[in-house]
Protein backbone atom coordinates (compact mmCIF):
# COMPACT_ATOMS: atom_id res chain seq x y z
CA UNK A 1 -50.09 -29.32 -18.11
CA UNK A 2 -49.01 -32.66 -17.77
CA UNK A 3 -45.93 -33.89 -15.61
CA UNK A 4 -43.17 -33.77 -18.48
CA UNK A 5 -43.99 -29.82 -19.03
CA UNK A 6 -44.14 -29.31 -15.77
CA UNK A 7 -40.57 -31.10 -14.97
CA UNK A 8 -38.60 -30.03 -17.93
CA UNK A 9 -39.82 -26.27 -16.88
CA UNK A 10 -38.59 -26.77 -13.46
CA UNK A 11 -34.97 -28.11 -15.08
CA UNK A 12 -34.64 -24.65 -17.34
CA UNK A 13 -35.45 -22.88 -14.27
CA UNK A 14 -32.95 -23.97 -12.54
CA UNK A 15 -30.17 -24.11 -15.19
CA UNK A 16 -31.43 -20.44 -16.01
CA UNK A 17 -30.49 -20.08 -12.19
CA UNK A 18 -27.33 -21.70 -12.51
CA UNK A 19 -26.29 -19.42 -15.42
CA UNK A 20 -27.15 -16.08 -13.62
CA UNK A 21 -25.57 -17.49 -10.39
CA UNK A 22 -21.85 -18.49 -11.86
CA UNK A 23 -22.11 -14.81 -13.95
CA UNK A 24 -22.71 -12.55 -10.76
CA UNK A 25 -20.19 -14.53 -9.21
CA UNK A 26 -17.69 -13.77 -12.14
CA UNK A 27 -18.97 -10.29 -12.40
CA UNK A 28 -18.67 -9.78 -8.85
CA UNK A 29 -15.24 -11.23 -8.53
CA UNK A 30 -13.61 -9.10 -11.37
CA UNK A 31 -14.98 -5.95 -9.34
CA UNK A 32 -12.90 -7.07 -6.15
CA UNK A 33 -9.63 -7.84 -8.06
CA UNK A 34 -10.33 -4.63 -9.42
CA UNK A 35 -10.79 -2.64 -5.86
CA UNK A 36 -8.29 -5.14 -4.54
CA UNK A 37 -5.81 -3.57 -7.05
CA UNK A 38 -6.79 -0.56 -6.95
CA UNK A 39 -6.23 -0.16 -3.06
CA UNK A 40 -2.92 -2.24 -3.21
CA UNK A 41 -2.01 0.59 -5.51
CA UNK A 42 -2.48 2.94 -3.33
CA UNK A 43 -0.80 0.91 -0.20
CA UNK A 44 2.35 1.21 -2.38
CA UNK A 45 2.01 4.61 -3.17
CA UNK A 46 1.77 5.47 0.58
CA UNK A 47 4.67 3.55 1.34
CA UNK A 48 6.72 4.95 -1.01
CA UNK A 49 6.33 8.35 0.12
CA UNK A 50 6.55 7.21 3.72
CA UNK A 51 10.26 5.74 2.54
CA UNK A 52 11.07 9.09 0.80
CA UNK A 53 10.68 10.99 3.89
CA UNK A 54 12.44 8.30 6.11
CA UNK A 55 15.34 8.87 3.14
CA UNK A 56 14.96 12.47 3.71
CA UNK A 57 15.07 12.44 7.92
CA UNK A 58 18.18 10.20 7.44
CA UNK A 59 19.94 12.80 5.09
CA UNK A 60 19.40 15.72 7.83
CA UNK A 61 20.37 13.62 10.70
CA UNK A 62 23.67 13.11 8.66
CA UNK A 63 23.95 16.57 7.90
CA UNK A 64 23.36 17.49 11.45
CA UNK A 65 25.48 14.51 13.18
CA UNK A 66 28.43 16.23 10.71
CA UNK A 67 27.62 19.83 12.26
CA UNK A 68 27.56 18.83 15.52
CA UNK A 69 30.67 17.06 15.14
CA UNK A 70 32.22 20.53 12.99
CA UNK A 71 31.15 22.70 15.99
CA UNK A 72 32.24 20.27 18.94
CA UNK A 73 35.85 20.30 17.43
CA UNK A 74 35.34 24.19 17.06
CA UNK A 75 34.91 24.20 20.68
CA UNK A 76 37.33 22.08 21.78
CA UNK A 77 40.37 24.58 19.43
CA UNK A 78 38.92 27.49 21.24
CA UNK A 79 39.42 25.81 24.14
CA UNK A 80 42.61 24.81 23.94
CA UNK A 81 44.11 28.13 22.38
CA UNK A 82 42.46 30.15 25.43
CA UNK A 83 44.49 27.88 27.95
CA UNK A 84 47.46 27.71 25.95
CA UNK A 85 47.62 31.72 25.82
């Protein structure tokens, strides 16, 4: 083989490895956008519920605040009427 054969070889070898390279990189990428989404996705999700539950403690602490509040007063009638009587 003479020197041209041998160089011009060499040069599709390495644009061949070029080519490869740059489409695992691209193939690669897509897969972690992909799992990046995917788990982002699923971050949300969690976070979502974790809000509806935080909704849902508020709404009993309400309800309870306003029972407490019903049964102090109760107290405090029943009080009054017994020294009253």
């Amino acid at each position: 083989m003479d020197s041209q054969t041998v160089a011009l070889i060499g040069i599709l070898c390495t644009v061949l490895g070029a080519v490869i390279g740059v489409l695992s990189y691209n193939r690669n990428r897509d897969k972690d956008v992909k799992s990046d989404a995917s788990d982002s996705a699923v971050i949300r999700t969690k976070l979502d519920n974790i809000n509806s539950g935080v909704e849902s403690i508020r709404i009993d602490i309400k309800a309870q605040e306003m029972r407490v509040t019903d049964l102090s007063e109760r107290v405090i009638r029943g009080g009054i009427n017994k020294t009253s009587a």
